[in-house]
Protein backbone atom coordinates (compact mmCIF):
# COMPACT_ATOMS: atom_id res chain seq x y z
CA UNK A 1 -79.09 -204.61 196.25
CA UNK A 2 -75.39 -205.67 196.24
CA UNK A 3 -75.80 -207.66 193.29
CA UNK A 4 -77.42 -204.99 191.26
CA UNK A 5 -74.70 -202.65 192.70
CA UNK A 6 -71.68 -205.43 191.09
CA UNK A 7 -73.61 -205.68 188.02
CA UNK A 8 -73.05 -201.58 187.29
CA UNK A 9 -70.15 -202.08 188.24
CA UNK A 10 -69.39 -204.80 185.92
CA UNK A 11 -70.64 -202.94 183.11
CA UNK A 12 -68.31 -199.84 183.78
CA UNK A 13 -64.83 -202.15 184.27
CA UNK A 14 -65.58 -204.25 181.12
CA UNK A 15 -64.91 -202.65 177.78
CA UNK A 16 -66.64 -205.34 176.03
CA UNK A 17 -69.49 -203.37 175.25
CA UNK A 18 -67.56 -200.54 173.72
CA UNK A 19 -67.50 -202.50 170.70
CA UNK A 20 -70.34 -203.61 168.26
CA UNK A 21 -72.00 -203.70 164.86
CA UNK A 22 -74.46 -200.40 163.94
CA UNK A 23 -77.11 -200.98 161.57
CA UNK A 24 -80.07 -199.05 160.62
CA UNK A 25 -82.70 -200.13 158.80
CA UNK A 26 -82.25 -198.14 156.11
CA UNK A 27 -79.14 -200.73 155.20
CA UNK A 28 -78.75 -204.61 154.90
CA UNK A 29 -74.83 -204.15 155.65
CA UNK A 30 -73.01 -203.34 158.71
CA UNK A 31 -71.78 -201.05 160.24
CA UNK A 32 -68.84 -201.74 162.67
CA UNK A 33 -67.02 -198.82 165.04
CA UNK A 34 -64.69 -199.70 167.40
CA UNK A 35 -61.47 -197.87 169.53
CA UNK A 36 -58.75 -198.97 168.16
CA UNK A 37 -57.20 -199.71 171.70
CA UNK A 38 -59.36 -200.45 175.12
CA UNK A 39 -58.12 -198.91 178.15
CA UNK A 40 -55.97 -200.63 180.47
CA UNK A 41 -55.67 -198.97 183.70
CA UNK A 42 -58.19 -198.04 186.38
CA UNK A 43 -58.12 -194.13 185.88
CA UNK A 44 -59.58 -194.84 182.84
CA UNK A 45 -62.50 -196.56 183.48
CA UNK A 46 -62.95 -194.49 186.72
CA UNK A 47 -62.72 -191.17 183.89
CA UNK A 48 -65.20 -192.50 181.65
CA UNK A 49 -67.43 -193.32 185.31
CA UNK A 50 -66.76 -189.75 186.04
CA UNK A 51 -67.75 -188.66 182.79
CA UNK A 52 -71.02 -190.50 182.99
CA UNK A 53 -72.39 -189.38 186.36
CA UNK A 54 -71.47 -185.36 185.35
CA UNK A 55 -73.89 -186.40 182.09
CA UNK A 56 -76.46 -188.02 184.77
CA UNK A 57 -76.32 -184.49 186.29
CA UNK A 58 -76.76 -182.77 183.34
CA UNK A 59 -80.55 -184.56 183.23
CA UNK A 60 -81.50 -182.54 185.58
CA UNK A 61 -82.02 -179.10 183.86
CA UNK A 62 -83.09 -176.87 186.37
CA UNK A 63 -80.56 -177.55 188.59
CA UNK A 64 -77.14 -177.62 186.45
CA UNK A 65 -78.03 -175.50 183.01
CA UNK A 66 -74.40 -174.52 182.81
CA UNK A 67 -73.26 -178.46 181.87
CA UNK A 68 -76.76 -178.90 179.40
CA UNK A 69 -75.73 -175.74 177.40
CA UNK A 70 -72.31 -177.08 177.12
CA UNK A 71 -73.74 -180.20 176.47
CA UNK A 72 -75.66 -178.56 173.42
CA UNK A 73 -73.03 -176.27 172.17
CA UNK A 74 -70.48 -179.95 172.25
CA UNK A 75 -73.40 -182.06 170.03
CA UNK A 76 -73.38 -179.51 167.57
CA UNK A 77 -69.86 -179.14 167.23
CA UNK A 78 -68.97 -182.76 167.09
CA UNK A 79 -71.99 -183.23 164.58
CA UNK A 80 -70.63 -180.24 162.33
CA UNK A 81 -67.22 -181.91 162.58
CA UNK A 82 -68.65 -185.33 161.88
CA UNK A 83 -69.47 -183.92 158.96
CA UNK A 84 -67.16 -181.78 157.64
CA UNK A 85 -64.00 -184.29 158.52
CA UNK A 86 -66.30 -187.15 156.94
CA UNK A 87 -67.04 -185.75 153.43
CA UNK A 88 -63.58 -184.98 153.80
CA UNK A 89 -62.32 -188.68 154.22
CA UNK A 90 -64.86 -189.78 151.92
CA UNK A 91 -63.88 -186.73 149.06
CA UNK A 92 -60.21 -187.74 149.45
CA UNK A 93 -60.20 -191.20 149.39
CA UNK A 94 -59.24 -192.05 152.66
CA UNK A 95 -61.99 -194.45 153.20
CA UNK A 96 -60.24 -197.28 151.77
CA UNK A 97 -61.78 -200.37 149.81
CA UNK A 98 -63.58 -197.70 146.90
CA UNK A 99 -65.90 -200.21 144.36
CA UNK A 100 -63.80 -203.77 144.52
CA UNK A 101 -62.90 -205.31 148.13
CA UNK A 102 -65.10 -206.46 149.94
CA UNK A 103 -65.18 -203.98 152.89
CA UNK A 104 -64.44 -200.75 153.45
CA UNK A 105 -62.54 -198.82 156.37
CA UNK A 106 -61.19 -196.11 158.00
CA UNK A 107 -58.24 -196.11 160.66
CA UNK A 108 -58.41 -193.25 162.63
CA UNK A 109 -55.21 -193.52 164.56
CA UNK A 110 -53.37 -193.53 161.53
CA UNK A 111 -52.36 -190.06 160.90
CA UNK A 112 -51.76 -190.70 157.14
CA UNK A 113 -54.99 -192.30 156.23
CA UNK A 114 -57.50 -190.87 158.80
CA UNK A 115 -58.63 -187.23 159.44
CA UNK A 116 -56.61 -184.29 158.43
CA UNK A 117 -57.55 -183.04 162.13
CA UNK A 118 -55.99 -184.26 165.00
CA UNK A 119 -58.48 -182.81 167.38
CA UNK A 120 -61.29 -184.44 165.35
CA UNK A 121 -58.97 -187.60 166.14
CA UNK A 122 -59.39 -186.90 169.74
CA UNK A 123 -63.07 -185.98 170.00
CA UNK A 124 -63.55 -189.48 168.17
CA UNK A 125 -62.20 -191.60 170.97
CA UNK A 126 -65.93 -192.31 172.66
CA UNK A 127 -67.94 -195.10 170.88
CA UNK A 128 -71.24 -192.69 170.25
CA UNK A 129 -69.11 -190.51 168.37
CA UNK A 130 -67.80 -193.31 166.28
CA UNK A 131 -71.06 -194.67 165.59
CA UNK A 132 -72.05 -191.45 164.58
CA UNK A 133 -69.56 -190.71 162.08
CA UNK A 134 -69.64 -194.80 160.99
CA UNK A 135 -72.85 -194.12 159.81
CA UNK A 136 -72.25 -190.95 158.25
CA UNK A 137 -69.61 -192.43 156.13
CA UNK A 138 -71.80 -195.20 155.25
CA UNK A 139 -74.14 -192.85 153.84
CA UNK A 140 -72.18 -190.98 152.09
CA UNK A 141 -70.12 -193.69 150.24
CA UNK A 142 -73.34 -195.45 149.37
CA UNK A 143 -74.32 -191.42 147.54
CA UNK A 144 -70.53 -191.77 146.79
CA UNK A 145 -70.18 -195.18 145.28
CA UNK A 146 -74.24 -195.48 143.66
CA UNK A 147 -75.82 -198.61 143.53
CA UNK A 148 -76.83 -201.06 145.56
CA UNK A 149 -73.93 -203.31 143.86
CA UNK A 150 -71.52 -201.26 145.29
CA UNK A 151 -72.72 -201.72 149.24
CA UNK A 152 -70.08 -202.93 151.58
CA UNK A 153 -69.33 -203.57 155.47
CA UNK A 154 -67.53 -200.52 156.81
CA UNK A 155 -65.48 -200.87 159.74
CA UNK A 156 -64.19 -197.44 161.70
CA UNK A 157 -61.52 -198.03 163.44
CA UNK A 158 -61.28 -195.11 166.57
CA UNK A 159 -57.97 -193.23 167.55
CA UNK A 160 -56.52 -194.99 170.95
CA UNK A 161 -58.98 -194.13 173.91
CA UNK A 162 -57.44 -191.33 176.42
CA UNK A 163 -54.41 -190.91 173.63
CA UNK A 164 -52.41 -194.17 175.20
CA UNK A 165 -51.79 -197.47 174.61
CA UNK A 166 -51.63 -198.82 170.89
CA UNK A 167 -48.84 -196.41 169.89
């Protein structure tokens, strides 16, 4: 039992995980999102702990509807804004790399070249939420950009996790 118990543990302290290539197989070329800073300190990791068990206890319908209609009302905003802010980077050019380099990419703690929303910068900072709009972006450049010849690796890079470090 203990070692199971060190092994969650484990999981939860090391941020290695947080970052890794998406694919689908609707696509031959990756899909990378990643924070663009880890965090450091152990009130993050015990935030993002936090934030898991209150989702565990969302699971169980019947006894917390109040957090699973949140829950549902949050998905469909951050979808919407997926999006909306997406066709947006994509429409304006601020996915960067267009027909000739060899990748393409979005920095998302660069308030210049990422989203014109801050908030959307801030509801981006968990990795599901990057993947999400990674592979909406790779989507829509491929409708974007045409052909096949055009395909490149995309690589999102998130704002900094809990707005520190990286700044």
């Amino acid at each position: 039992n203990h070692s199971n118990h060190s092994n969650s543990r484990h999981h939860l302290n090391n941020p290695s995980h947080l970052a890794h290539p998406f694919s689908s197989s609707s696509s031959t070329f990756p899909v990378i999102a990643t924070p663009s800073t880890l965090p450091t300190t152990n009130d993050h990791y015990h935030a993002r702990a936090d934030a898991f068990l209150t989702a565990c206890d969302a699971l169980y319908v019947h006894r917390h509807y109040d957090l699973t209609s949140r829950g549902i009302v949050l998905a469909k905003t951050l979808l919407r804004d997926i999006v909306m802010e997406g066709g947006m980077l994509v429409g304006t050019g601020r996915v960067v790399g267009g027909r000739g380099p060899e990748f393409r990419y979005v920095d998302l703690s660069d308030p210049r070249r990422g989203p014109a929303s801050p908030g959307f910068r801030n509801r981006m900072n968990h990795p599901a939420a990057l993947r999400h709009l990674a592979l909406f972006l790779r989507d829509a450049c491929h409708q974007r950009f045409g052909s096949a010849k055009y395909r490149r690796p995309l690589l999102v890079a998130g704002p900094a996790i809990f707005g520190g470090g990286g700044d």
